[in-house]
C-alpha atoms as a PDB file:
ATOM      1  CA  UNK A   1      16.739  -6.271 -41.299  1.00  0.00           C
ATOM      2  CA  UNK A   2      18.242  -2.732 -43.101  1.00  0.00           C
ATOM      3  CA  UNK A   3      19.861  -0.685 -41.621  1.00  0.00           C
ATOM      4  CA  UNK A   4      17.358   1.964 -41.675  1.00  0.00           C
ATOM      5  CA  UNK A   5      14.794  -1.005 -40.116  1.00  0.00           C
ATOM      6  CA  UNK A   6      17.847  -1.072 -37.195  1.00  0.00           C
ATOM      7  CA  UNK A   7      17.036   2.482 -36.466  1.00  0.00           C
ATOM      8  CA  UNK A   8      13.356   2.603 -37.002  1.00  0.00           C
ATOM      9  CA  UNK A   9      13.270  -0.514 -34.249  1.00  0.00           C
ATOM     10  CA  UNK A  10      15.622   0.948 -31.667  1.00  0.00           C
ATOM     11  CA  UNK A  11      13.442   4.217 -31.870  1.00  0.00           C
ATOM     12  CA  UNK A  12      10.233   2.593 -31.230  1.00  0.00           C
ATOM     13  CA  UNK A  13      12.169   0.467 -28.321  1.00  0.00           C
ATOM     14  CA  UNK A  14      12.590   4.272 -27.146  1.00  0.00           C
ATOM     15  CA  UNK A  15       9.273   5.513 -27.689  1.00  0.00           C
ATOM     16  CA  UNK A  16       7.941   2.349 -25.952  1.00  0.00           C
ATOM     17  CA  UNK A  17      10.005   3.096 -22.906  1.00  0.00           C
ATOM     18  CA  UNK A  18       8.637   6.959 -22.127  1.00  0.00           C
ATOM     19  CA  UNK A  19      11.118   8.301 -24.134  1.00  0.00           C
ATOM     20  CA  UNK A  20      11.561  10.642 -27.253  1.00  0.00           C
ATOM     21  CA  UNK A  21      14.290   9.347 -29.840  1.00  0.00           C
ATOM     22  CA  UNK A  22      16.873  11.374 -30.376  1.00  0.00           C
ATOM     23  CA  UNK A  23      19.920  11.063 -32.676  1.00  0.00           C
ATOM     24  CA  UNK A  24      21.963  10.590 -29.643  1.00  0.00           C
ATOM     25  CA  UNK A  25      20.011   7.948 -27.942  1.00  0.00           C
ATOM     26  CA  UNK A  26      19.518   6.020 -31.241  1.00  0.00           C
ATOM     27  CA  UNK A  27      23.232   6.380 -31.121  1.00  0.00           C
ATOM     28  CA  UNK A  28      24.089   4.952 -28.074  1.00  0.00           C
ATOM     29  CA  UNK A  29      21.738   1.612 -28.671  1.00  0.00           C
ATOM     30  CA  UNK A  30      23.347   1.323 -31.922  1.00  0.00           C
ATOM     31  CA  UNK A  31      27.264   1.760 -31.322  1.00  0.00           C
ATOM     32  CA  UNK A  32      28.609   2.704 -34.448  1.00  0.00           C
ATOM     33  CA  UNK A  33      27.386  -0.082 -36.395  1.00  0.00           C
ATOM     34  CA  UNK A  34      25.579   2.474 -38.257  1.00  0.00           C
ATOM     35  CA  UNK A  35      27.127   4.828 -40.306  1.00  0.00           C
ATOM     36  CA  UNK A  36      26.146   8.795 -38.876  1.00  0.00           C
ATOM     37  CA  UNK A  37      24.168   8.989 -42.755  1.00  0.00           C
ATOM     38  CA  UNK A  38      21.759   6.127 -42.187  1.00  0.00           C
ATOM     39  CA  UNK A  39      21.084   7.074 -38.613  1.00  0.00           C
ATOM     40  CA  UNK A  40      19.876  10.774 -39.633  1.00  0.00           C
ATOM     41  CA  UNK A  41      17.891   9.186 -42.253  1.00  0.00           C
ATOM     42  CA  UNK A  42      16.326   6.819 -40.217  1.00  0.00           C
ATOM     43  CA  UNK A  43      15.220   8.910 -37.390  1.00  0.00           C
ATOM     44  CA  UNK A  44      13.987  11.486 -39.815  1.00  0.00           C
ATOM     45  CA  UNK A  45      11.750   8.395 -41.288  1.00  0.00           C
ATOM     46  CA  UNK A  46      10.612   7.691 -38.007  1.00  0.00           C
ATOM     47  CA  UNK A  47       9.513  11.103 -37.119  1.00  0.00           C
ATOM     48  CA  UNK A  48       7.337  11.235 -40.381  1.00  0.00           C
ATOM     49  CA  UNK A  49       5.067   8.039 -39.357  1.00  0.00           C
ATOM     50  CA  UNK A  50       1.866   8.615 -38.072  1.00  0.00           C
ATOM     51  CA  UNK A  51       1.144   6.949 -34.415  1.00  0.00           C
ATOM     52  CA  UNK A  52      -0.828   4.059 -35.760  1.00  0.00           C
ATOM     53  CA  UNK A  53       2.443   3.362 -38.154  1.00  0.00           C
ATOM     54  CA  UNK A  54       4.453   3.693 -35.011  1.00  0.00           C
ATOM     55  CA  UNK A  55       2.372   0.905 -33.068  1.00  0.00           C
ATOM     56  CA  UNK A  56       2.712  -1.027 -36.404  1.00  0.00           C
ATOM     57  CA  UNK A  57       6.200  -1.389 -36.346  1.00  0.00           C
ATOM     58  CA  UNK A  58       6.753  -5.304 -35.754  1.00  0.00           C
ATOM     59  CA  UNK A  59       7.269  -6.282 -32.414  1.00  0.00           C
ATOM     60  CA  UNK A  60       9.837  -9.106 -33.609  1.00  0.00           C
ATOM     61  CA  UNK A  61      11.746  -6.754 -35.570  1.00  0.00           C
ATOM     62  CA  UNK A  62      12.748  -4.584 -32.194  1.00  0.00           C
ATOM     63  CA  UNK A  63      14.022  -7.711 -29.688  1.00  0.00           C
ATOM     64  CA  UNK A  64      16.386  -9.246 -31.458  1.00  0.00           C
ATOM     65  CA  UNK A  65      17.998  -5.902 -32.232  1.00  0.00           C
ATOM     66  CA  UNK A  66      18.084  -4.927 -28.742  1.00  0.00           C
ATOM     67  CA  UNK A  67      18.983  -7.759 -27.455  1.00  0.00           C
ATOM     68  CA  UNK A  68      22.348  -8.340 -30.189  1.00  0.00           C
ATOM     69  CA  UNK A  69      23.392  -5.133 -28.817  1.00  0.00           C
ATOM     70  CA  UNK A  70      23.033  -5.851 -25.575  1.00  0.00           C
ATOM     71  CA  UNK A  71      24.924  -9.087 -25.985  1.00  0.00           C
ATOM     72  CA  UNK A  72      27.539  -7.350 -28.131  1.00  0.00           C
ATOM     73  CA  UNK A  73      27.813  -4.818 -25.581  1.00  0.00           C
ATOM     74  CA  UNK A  74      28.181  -7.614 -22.790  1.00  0.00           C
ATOM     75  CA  UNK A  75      30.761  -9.671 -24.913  1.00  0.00           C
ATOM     76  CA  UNK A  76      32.762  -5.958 -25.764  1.00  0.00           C
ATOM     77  CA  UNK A  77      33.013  -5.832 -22.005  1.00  0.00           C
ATOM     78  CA  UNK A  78      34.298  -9.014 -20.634  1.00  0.00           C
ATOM     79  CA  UNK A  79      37.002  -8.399 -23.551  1.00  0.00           C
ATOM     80  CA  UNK A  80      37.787  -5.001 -22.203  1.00  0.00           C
ATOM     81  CA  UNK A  81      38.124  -6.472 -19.014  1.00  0.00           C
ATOM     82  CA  UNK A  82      40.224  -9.448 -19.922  1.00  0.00           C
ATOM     83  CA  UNK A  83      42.247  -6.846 -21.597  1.00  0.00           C
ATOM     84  CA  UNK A  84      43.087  -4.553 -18.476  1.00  0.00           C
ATOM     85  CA  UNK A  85      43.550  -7.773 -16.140  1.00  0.00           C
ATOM     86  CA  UNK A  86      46.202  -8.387 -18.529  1.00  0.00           C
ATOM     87  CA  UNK A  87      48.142  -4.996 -18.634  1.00  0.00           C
ATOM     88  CA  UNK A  88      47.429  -4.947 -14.952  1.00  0.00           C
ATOM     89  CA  UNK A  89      49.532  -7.763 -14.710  1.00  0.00           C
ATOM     90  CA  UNK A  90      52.216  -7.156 -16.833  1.00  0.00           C
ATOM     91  CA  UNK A  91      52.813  -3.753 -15.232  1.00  0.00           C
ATOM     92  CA  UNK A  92      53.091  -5.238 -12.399  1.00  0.00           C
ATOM     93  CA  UNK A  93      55.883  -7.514 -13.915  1.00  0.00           C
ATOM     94  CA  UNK A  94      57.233  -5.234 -15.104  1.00  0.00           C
ATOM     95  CA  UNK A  95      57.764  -2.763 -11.741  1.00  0.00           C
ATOM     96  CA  UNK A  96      59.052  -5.935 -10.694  1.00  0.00           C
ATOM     97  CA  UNK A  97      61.993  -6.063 -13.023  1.00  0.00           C
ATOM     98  CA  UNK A  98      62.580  -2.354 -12.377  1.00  0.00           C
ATOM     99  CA  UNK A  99      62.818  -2.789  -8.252  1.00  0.00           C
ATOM    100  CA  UNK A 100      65.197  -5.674  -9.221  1.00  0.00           C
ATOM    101  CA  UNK A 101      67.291  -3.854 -11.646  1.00  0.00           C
ATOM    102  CA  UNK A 102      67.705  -0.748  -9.351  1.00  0.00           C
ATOM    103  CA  UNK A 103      68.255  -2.633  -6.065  1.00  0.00           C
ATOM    104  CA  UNK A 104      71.063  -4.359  -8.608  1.00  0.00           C
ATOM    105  CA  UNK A 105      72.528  -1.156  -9.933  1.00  0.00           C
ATOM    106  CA  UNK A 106      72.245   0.242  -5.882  1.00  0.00           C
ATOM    107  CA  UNK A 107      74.372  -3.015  -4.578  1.00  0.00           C
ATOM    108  CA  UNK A 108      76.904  -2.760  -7.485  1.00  0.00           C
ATOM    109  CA  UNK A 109      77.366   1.028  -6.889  1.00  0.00           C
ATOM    110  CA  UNK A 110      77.931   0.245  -2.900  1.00  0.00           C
ATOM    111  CA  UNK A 111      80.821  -2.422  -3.827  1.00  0.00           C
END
């Protein structure tokens, strides 16, 4: 699938939900896989097709492309989450060594 297929799929995907596309909501389906270019193009292709070439648009071209980014989006999250987990604990080591090193200095200073 082009690129410019990408964009003509995720736009009927919005049509089909109630929706007019919009550069914006293309945008967010997308990501930035897309460079800003090909998504202007795109949508400007899409709003020059007649109705009956909007219902055309294949069916099997618009799920997989939804669903990769929904999946990519899914997989971008539990990484993002893995992520904070992981400076949430090391902060919290390293307040740890802090409280240690001042109570040190404080009992060192008192002797």
């Amino acid at each position: 699938m082009t690129p410019i297929e990408q964009v003509l799929a995720v736009a009927k995907t919005i049509v089909d939900s109630g929706k007019t596309p919009s550069l914006a909501l293309i945008k967010s389906k997308l990501g930035n896989s897309l460079p800003m270019p090909v998504l202007i193009q795109g949508i400007q292709r899409f709003k020059a097709l007649s109705k009956e070439e909007v219902a055309a648009l294949d069916a099997s071209y618009r799920l997989p492309v939804v669903l990769e980014q929904s999946t990519s989006a899914e997989t971008a999250l539990a990484q993002l989450q893995q992520q904070v987990h992981a400076l949430t604990q090391q902060q919290q080591e390293l307040i740890n060594r802090i409280s240690a090193l001042e109570a040190k200095l404080t009992q060192r200073d008192h002797h």
